[in-house]
N, C-alpha and C. Protein backbone atom coordinates (compact mmCIF):
# COMPACT_ATOMS: atom_id res chain seq x y z
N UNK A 1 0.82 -1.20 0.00
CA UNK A 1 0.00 0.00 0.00
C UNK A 1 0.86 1.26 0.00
N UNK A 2 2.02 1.11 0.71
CA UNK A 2 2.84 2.15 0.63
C UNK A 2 3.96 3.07 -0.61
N UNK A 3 3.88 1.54 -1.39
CA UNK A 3 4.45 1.68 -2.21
C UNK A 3 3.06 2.43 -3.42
N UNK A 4 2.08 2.03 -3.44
CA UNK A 4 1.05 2.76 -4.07
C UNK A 4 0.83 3.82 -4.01
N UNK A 5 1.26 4.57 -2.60
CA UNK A 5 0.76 5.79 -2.32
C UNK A 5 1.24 6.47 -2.77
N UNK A 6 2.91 5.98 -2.89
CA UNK A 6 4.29 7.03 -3.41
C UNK A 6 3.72 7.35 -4.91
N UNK A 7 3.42 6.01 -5.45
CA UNK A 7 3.39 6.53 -6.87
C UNK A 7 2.08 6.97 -7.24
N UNK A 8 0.94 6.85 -6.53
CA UNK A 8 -0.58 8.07 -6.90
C UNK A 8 0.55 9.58 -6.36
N UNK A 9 1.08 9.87 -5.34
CA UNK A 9 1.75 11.10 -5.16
C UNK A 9 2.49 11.80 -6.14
N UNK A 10 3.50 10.75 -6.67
CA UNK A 10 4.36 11.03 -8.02
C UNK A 10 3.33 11.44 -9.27
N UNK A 11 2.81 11.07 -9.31
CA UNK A 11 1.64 10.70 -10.78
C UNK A 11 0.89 12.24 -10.41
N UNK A 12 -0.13 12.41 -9.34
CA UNK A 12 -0.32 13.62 -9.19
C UNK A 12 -0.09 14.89 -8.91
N UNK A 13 1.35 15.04 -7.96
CA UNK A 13 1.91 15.62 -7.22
C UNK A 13 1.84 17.26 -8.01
N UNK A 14 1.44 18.27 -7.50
CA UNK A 14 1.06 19.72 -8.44
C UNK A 14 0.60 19.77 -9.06
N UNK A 15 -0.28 19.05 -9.28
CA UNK A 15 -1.84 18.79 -9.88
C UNK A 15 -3.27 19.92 -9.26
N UNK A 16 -2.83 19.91 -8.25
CA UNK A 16 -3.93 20.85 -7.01
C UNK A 16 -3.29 20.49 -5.43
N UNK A 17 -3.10 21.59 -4.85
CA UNK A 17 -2.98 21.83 -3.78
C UNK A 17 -3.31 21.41 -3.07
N UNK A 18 -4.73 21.06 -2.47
CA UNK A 18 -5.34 20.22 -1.83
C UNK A 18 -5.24 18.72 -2.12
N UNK A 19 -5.51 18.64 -3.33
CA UNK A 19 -5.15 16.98 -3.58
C UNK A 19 -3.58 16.39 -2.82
N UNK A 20 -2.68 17.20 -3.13
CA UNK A 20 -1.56 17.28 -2.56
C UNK A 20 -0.91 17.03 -0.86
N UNK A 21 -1.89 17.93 -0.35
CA UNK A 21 -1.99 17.54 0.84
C UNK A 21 -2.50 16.19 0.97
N UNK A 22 -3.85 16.37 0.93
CA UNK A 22 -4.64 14.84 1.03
C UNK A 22 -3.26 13.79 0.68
N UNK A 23 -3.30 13.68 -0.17
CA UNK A 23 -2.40 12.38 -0.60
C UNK A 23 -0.94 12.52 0.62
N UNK A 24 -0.63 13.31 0.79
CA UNK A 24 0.65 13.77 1.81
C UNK A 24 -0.27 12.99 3.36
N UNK A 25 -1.34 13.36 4.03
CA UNK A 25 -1.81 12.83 4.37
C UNK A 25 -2.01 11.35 4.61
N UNK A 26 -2.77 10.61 3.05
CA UNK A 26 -2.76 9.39 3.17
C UNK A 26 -1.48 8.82 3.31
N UNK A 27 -0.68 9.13 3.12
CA UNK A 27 1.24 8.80 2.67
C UNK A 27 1.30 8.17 4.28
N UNK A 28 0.89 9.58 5.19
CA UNK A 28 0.95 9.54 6.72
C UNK A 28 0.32 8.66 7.70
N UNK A 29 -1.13 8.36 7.22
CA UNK A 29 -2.03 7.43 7.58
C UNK A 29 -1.23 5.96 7.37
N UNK A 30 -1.04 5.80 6.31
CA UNK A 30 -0.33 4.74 6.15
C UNK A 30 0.97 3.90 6.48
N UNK A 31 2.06 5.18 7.18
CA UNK A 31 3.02 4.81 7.93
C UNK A 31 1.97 4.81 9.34
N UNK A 32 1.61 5.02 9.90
CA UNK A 32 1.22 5.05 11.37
C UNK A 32 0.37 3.55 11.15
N UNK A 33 -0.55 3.23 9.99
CA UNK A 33 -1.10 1.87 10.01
C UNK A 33 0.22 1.14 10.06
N UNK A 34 1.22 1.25 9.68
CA UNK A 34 2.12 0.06 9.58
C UNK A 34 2.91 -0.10 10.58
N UNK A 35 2.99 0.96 11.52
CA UNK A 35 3.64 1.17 12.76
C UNK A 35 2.24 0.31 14.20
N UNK A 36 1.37 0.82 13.58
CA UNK A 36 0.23 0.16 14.53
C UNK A 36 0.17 -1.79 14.03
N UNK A 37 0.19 -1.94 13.15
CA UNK A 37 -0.18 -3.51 12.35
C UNK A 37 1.29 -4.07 12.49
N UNK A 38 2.72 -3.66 13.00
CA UNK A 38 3.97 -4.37 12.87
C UNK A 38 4.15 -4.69 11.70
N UNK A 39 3.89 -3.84 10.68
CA UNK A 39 3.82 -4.23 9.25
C UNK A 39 5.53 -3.51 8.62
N UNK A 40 5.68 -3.79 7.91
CA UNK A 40 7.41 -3.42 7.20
C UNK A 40 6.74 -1.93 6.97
N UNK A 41 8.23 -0.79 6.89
CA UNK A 41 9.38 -1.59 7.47
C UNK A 41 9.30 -1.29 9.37
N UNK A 42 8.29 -1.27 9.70
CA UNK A 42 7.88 -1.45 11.21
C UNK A 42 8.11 -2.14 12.30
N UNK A 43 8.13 -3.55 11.42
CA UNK A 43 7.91 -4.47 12.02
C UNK A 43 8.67 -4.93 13.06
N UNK A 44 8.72 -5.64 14.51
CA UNK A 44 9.40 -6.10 15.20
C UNK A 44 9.70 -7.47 15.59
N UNK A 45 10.22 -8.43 15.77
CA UNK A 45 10.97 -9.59 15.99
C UNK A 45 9.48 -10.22 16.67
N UNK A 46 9.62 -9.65 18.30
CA UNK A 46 8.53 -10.39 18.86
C UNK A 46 7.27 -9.48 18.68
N UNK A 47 6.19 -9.44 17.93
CA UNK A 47 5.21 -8.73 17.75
C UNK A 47 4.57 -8.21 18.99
N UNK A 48 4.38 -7.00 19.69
CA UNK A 48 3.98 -6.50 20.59
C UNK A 48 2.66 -5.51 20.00
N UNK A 49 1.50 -5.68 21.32
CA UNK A 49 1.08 -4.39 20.50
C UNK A 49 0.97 -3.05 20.57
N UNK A 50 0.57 -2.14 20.03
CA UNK A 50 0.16 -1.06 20.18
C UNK A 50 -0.26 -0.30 21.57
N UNK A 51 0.89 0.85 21.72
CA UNK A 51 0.43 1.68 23.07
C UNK A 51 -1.23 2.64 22.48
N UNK A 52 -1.83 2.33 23.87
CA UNK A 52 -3.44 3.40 23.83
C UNK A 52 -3.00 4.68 22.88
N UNK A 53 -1.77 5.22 23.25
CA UNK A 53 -1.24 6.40 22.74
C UNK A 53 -1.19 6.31 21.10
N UNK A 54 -0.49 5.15 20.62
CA UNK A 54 -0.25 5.32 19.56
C UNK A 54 -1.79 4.60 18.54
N UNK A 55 -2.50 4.00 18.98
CA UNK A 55 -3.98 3.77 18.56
C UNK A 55 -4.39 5.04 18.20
N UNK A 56 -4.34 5.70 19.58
CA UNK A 56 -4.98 7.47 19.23
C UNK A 56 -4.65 7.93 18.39
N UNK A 57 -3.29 8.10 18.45
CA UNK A 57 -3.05 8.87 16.89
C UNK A 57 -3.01 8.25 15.62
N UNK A 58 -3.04 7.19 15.50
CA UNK A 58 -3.64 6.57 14.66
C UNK A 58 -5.05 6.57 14.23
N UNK A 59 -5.97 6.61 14.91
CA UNK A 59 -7.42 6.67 14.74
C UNK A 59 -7.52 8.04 14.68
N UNK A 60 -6.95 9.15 15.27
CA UNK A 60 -7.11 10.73 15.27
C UNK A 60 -6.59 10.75 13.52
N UNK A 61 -5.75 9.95 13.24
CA UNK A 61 -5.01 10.27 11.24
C UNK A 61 -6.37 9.82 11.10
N UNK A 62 -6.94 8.96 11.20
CA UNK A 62 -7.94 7.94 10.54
C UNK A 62 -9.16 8.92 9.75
N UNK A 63 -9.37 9.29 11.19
CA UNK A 63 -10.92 10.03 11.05
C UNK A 63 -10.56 11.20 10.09
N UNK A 64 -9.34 12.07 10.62
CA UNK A 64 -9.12 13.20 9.82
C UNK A 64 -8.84 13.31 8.40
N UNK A 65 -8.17 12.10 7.81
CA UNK A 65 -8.29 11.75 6.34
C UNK A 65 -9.47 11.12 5.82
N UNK A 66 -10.00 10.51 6.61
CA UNK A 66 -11.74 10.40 6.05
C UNK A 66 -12.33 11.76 6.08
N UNK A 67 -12.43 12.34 6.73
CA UNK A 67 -12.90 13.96 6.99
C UNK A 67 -12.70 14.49 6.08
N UNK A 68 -11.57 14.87 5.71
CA UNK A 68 -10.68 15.76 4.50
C UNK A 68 -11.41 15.55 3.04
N UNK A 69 -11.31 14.08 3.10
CA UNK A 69 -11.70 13.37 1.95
C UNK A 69 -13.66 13.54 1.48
N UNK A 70 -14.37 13.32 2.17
CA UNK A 70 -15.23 13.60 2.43
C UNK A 70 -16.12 15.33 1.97
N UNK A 71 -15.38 16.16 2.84
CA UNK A 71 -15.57 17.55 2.92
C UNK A 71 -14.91 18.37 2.32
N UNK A 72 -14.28 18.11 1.78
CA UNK A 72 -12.74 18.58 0.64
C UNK A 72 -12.53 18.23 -0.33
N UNK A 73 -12.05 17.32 -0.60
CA UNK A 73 -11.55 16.66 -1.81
C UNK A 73 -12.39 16.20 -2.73
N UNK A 74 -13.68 15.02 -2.26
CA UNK A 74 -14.97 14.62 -3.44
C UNK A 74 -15.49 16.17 -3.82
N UNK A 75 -15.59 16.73 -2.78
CA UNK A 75 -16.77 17.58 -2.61
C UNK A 75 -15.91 18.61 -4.29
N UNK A 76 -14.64 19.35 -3.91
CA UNK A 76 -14.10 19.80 -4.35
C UNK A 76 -13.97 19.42 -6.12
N UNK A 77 -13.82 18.21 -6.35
CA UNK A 77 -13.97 17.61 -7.53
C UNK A 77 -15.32 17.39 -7.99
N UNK A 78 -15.71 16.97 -7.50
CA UNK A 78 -17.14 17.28 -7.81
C UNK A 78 -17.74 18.26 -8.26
N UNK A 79 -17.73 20.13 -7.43
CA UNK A 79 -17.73 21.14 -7.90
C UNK A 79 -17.78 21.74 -8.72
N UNK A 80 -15.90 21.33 -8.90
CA UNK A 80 -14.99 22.22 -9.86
C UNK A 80 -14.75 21.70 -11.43
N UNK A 81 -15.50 20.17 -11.67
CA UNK A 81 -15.42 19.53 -12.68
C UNK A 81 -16.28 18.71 -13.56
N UNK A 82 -17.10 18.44 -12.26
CA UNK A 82 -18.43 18.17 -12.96
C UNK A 82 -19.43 19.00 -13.61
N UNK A 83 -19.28 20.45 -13.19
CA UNK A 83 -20.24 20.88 -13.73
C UNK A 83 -19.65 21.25 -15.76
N UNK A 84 -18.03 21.42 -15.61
CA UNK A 84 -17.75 21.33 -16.47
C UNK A 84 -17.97 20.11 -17.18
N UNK A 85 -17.83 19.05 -17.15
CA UNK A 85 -17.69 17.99 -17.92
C UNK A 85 -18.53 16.54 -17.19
N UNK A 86 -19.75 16.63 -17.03
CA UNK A 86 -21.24 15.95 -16.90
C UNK A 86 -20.85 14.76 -17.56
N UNK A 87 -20.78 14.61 -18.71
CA UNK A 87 -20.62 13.32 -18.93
C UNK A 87 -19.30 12.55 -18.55
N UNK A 88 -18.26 13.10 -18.31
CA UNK A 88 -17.04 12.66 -18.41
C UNK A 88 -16.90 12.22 -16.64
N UNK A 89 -17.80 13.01 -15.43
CA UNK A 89 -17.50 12.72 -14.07
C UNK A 89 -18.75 11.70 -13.48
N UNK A 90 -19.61 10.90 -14.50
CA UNK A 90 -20.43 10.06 -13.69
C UNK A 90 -20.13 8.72 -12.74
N UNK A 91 -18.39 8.82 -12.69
CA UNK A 91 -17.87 8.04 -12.39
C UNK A 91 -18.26 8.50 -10.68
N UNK A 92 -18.23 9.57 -10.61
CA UNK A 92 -18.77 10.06 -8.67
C UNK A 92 -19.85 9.94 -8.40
N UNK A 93 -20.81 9.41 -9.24
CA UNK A 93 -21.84 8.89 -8.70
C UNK A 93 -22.68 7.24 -8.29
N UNK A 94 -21.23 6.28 -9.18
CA UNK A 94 -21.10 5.37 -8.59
C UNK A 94 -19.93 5.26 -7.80
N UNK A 95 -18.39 5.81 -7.65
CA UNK A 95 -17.62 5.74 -6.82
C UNK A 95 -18.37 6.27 -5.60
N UNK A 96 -18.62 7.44 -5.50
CA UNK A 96 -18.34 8.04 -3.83
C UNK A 96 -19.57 7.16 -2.79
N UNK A 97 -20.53 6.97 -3.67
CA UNK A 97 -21.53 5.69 -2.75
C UNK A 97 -20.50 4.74 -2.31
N UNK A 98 -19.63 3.99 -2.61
CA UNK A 98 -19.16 2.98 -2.34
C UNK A 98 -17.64 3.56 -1.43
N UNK A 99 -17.29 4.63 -1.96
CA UNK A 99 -16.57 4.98 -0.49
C UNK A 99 -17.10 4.90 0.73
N UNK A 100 -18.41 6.16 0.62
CA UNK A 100 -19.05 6.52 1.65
C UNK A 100 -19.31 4.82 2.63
N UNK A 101 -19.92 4.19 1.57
CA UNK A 101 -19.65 2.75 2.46
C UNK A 101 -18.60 2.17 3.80
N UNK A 102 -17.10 2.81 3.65
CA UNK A 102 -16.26 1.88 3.87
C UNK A 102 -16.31 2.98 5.32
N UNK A 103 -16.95 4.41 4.95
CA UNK A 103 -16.75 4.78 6.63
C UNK A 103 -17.25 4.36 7.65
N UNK A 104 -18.39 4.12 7.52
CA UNK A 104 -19.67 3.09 8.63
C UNK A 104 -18.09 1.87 9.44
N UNK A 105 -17.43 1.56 8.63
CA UNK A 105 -16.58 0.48 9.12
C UNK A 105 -15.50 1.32 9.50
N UNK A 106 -14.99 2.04 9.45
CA UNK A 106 -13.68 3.12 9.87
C UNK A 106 -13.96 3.45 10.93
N UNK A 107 -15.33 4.32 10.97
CA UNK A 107 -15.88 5.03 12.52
C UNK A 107 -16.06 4.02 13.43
N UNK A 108 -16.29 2.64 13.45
CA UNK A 108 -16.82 1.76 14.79
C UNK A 108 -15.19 1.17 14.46
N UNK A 109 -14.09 1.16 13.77
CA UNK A 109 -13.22 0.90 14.28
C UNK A 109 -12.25 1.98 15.04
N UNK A 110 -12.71 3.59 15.16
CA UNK A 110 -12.07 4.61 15.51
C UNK A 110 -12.99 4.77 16.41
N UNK A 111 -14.26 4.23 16.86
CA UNK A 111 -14.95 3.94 18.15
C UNK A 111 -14.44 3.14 19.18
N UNK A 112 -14.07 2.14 18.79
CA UNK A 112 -13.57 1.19 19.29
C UNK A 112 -12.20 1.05 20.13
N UNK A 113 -11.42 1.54 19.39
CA UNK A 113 -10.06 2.21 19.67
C UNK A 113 -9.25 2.91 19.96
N UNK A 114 -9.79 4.12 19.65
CA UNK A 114 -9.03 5.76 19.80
C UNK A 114 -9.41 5.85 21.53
N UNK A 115 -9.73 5.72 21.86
CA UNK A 115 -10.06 6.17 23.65
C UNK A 115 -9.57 4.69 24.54
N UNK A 116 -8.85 3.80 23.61
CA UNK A 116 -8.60 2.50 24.73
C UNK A 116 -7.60 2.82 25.50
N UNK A 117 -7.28 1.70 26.93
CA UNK A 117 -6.94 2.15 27.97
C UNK A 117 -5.71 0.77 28.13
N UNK A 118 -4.53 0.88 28.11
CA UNK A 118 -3.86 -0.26 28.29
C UNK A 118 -4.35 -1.36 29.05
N UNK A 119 -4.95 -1.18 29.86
CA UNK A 119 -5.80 -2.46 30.23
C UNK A 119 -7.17 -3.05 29.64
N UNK A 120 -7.36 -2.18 28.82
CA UNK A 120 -8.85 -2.77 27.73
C UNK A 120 -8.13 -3.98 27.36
N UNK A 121 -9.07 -5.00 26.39
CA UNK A 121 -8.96 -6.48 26.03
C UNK A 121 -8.89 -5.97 24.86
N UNK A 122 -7.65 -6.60 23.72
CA UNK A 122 -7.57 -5.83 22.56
C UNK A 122 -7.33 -7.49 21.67
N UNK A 123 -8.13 -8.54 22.11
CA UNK A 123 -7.87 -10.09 21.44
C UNK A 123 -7.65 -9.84 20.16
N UNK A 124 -9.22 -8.76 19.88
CA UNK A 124 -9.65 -8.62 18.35
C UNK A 124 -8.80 -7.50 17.52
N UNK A 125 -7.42 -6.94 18.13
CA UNK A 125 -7.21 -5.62 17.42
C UNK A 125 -6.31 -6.17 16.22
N UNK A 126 -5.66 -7.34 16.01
CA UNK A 126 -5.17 -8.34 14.55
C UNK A 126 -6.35 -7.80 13.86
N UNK A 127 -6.84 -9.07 14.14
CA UNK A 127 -8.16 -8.93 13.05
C UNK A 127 -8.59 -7.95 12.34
N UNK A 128 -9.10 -7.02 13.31
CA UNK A 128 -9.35 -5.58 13.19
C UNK A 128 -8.80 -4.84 12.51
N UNK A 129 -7.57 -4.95 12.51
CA UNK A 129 -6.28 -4.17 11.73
C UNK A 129 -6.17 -4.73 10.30
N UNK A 130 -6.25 -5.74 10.30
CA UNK A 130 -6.25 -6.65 9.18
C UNK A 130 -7.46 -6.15 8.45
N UNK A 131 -8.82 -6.52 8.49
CA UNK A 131 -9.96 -5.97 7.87
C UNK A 131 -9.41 -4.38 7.65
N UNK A 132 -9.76 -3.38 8.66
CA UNK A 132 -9.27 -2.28 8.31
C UNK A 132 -8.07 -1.78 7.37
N UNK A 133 -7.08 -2.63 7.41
CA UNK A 133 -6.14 -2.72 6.35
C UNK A 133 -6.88 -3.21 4.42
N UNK A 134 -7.61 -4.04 4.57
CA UNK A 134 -8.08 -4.55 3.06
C UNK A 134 -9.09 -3.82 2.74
N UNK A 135 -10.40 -3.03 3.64
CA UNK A 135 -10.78 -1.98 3.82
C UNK A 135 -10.21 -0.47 2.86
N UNK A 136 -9.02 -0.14 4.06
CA UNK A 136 -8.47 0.70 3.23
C UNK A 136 -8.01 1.21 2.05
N UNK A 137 -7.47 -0.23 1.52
CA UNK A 137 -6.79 -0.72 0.29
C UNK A 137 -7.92 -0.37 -1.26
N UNK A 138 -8.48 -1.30 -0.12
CA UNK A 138 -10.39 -0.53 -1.61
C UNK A 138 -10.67 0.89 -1.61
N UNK A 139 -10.58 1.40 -0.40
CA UNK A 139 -11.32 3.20 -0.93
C UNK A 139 -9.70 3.66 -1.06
N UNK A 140 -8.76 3.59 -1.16
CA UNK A 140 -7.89 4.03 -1.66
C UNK A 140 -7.80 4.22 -3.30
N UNK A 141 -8.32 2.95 -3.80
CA UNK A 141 -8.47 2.40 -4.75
C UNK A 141 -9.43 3.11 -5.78
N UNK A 142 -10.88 3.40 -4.67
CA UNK A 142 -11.98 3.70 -5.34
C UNK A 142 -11.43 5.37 -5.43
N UNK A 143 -10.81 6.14 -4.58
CA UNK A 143 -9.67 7.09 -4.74
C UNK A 143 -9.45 7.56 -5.79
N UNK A 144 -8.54 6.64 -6.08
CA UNK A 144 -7.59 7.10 -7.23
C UNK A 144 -8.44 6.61 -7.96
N UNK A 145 -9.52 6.42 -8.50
CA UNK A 145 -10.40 6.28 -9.44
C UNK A 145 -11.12 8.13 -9.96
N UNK A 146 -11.51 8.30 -8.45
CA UNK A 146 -11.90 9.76 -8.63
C UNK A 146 -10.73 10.35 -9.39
N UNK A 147 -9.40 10.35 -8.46
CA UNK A 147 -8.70 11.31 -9.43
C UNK A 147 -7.74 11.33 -10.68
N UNK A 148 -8.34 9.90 -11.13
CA UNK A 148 -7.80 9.43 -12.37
C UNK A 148 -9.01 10.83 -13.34
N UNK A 149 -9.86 10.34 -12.64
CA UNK A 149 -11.25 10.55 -13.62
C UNK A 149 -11.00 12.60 -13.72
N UNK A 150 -10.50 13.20 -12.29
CA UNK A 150 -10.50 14.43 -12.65
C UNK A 150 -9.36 14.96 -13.72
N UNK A 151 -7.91 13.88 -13.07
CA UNK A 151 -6.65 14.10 -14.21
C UNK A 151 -7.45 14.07 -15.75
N UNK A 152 -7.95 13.32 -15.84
CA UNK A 152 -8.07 12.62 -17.96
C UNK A 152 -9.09 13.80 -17.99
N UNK A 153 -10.12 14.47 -16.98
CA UNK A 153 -10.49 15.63 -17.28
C UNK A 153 -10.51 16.88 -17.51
N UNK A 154 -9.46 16.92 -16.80
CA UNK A 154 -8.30 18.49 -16.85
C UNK A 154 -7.56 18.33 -17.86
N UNK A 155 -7.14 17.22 -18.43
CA UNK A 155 -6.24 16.99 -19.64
C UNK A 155 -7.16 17.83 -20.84
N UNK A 156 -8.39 17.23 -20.93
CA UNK A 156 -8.57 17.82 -21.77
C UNK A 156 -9.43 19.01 -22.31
């Protein structure tokens, strides 16, 4: 995933300002998932898990790049391009339904987590991380779909 992010960054990078961030953002989200999941290059020998502390800020990136994304960025493309080019952006009206999907599952895992207490029972936070990880991977995905769709539209 990390390696994906670099190159949607490369590919768009001064494209728009905001997009810029955002993606700088996800770049960020995604080291802290891999620092939270013991995932490369993170990872440690004997797998330990996650301090309450570092959940938080992890789930505090979480929400705030769903946020961004959400209130900023669709919204923003949407705006600034659809009204220009209607036929060319109907791709946001089956993508962003199916984003909007994947938050219902983000928020009860940033419910779940962001306020735990080193002594909470965290059996399920693998799992959790794991789903949330393949999760991610899709609206990342459905993502860079949007801003494939605004690039090939600004092109022309």
């Amino acid at each position: 995933m990390q390696d994906q992010a670099s190159l949607i960054q490369h590919k768009w990078g001064g494209f728009n300002q905001h997009i810029d961030n955002w993606l700088a953002h996800r770049a960020k989200l995604l080291s802290h998932y891999c620092q939270v999941a013991n995932l490369p290059p993170y990872e440690t020998p004997q797998f330990t898990l996650p301090t309450p502390e570092q959940l938080t800020i992890f789930c505090n990136n979480l929400v705030d790049y769903i946020s961004e994304g959400h209130f900023e960025i669709y919204e923003e493309i949407m705006l600034n391009y659809e009204q220009k080019h209607q036929e060319r952006m109907r791709l946001n009206d089956k993508v962003v339904p199916k984003i909007n999907m994947t938050t219902d599952v983000v928020l009860s895992f940033n419910e779940k987590y962001a306020n735990c207490a080193a002594t909470d029972d965290m059996h399920e936070l693998d799992e959790d991380l794991s789903n949330l990880g393949e999760l991610m991977e899709q609206r990342f995905e459905l993502e860079d779909l949007l801003l494939e769709q605004l690039y090939q539209t600004h092109q022309q």
